[in-house]
N, C-alpha and C. Protein backbone atom coordinates (compact mmCIF):
# COMPACT_ATOMS: atom_id res chain seq x y z
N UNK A 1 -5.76 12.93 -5.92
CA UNK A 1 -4.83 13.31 -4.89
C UNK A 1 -4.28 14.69 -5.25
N UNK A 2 -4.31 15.54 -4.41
CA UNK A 2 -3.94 17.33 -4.31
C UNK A 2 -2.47 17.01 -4.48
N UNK A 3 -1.70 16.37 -3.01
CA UNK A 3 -0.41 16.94 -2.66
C UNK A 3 -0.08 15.45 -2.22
N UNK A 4 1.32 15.41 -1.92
CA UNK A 4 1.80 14.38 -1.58
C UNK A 4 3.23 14.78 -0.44
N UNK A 5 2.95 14.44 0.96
CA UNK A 5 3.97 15.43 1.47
C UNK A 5 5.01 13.98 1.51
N UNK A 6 6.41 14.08 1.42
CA UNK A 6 7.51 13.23 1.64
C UNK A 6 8.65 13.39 2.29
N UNK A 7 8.29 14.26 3.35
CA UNK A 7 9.92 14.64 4.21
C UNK A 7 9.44 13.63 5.19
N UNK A 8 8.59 12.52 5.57
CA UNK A 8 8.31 12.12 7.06
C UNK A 8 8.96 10.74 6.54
N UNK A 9 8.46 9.63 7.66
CA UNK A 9 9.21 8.81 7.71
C UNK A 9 8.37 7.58 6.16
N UNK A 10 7.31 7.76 6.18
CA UNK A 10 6.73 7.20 5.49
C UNK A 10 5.50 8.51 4.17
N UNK A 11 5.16 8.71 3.03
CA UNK A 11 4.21 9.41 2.55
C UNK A 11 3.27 10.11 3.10
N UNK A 12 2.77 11.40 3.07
CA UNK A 12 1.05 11.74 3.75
C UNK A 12 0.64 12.19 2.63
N UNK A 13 -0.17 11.29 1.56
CA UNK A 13 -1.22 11.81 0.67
C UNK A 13 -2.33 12.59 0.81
N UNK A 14 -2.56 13.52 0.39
CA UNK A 14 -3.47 14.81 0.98
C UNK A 14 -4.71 14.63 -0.39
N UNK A 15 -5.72 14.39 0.07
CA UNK A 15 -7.11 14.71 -1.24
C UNK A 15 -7.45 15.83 -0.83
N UNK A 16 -6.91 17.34 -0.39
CA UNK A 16 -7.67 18.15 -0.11
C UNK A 16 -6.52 19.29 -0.86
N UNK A 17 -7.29 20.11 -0.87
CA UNK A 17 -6.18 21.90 -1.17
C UNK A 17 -5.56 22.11 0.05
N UNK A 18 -6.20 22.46 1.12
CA UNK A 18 -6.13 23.04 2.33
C UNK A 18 -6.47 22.55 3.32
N UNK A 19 -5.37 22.30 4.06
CA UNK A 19 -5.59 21.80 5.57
C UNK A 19 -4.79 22.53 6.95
N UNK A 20 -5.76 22.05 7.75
CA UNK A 20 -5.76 23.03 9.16
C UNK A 20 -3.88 23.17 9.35
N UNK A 21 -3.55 23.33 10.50
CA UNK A 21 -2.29 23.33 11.03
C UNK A 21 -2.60 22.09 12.08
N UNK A 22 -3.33 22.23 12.89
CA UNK A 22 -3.43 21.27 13.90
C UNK A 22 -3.28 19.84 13.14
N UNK A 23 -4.48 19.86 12.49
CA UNK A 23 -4.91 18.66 11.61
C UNK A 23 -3.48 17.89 10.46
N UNK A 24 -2.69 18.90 10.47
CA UNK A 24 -0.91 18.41 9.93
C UNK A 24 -0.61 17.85 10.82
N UNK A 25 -0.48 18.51 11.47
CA UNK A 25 0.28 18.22 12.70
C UNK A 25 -0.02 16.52 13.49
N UNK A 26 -1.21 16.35 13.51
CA UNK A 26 -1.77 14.73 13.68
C UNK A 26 -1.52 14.36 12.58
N UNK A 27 -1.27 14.31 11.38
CA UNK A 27 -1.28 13.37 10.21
C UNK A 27 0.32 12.80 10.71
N UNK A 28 0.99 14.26 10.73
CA UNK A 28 2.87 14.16 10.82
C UNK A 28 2.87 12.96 12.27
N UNK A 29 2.44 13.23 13.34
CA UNK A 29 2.54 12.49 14.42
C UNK A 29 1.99 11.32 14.11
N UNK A 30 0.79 10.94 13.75
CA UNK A 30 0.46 9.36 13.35
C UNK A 30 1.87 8.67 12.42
N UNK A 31 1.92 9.22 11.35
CA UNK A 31 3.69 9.01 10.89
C UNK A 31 4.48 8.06 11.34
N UNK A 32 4.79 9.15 12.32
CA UNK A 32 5.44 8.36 13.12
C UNK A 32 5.65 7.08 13.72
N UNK A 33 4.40 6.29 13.72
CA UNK A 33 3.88 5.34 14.65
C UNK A 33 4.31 4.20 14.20
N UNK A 34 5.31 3.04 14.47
CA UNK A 34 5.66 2.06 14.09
C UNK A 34 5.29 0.89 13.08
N UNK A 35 3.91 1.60 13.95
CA UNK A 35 2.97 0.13 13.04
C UNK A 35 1.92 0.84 11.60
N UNK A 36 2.08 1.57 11.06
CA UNK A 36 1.67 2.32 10.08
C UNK A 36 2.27 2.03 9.17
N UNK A 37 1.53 1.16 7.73
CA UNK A 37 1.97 1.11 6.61
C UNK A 37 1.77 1.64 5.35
N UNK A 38 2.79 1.60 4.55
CA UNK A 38 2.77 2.43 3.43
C UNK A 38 2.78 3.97 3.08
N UNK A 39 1.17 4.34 3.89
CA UNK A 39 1.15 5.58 3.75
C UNK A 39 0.01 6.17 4.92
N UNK A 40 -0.37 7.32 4.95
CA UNK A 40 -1.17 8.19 5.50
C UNK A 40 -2.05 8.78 4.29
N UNK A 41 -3.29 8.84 4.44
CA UNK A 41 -4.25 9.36 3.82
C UNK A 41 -4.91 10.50 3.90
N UNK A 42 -5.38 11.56 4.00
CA UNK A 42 -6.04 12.85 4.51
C UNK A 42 -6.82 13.19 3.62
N UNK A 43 -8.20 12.62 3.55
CA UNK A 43 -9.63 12.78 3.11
C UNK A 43 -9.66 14.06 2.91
N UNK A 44 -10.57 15.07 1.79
CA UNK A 44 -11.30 16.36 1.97
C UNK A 44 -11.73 17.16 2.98
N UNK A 45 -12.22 16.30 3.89
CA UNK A 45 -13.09 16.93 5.06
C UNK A 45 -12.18 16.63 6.13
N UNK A 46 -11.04 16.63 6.47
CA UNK A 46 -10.08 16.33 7.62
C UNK A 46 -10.18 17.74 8.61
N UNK A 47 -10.00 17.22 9.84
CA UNK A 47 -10.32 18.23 10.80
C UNK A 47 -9.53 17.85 12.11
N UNK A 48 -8.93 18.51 12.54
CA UNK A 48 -8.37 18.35 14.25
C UNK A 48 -9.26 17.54 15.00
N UNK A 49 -8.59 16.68 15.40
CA UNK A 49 -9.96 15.86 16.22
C UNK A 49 -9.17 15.21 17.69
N UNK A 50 -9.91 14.81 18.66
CA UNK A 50 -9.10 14.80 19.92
C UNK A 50 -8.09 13.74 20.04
N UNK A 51 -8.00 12.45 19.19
CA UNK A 51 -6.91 11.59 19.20
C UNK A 51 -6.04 11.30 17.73
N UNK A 52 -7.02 11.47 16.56
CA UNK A 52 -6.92 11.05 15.42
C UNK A 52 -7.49 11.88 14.23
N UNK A 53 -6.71 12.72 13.60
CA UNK A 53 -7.20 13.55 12.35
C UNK A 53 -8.11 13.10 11.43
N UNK A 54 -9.64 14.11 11.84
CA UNK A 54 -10.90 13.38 11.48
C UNK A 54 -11.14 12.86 10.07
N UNK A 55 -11.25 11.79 9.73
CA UNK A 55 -11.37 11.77 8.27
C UNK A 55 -9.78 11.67 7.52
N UNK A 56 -8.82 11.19 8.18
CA UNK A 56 -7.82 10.74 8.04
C UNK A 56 -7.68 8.96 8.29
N UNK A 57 -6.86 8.51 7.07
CA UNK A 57 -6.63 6.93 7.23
C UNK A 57 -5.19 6.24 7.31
N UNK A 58 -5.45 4.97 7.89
CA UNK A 58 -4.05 4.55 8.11
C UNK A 58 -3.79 3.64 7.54
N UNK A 59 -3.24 2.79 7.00
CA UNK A 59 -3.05 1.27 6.60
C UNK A 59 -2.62 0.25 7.68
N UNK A 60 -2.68 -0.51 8.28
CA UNK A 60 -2.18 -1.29 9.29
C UNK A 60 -1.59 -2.82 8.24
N UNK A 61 -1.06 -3.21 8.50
CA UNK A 61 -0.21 -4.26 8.50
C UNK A 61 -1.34 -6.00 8.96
């Protein structure tokens, strides 16, 4: 694990150096989402993608 961001409501663990802006930006908004546990994940190869930050994971409950 690179980075570990912690201002959101729950962790976004990052395995990468560098990631897009867009592609934050969906990690931060999934976040959000009620039913999301523990944490947010963001794979190496993460990319802006049209609903869900590609190569990004969620935990569900």
């Amino acid at each position: 694990m690179q980075k570990v961001i912690i201002s959101e409501r729950i962790p976004i663990k990052l395995w990468l150096d560098d990631i897009d802006d867009g592609a934050l930006k969906q990690a931060r908004n999934l976040d959000n989402l009620p039913f999301v546990y523990k944490w947010i994940a963001v794979m190496p190869d993460s990319h802006e993608h049209f609903l869900l930050t590609g190569c990004g994971r969620a935990a569900l409950p």
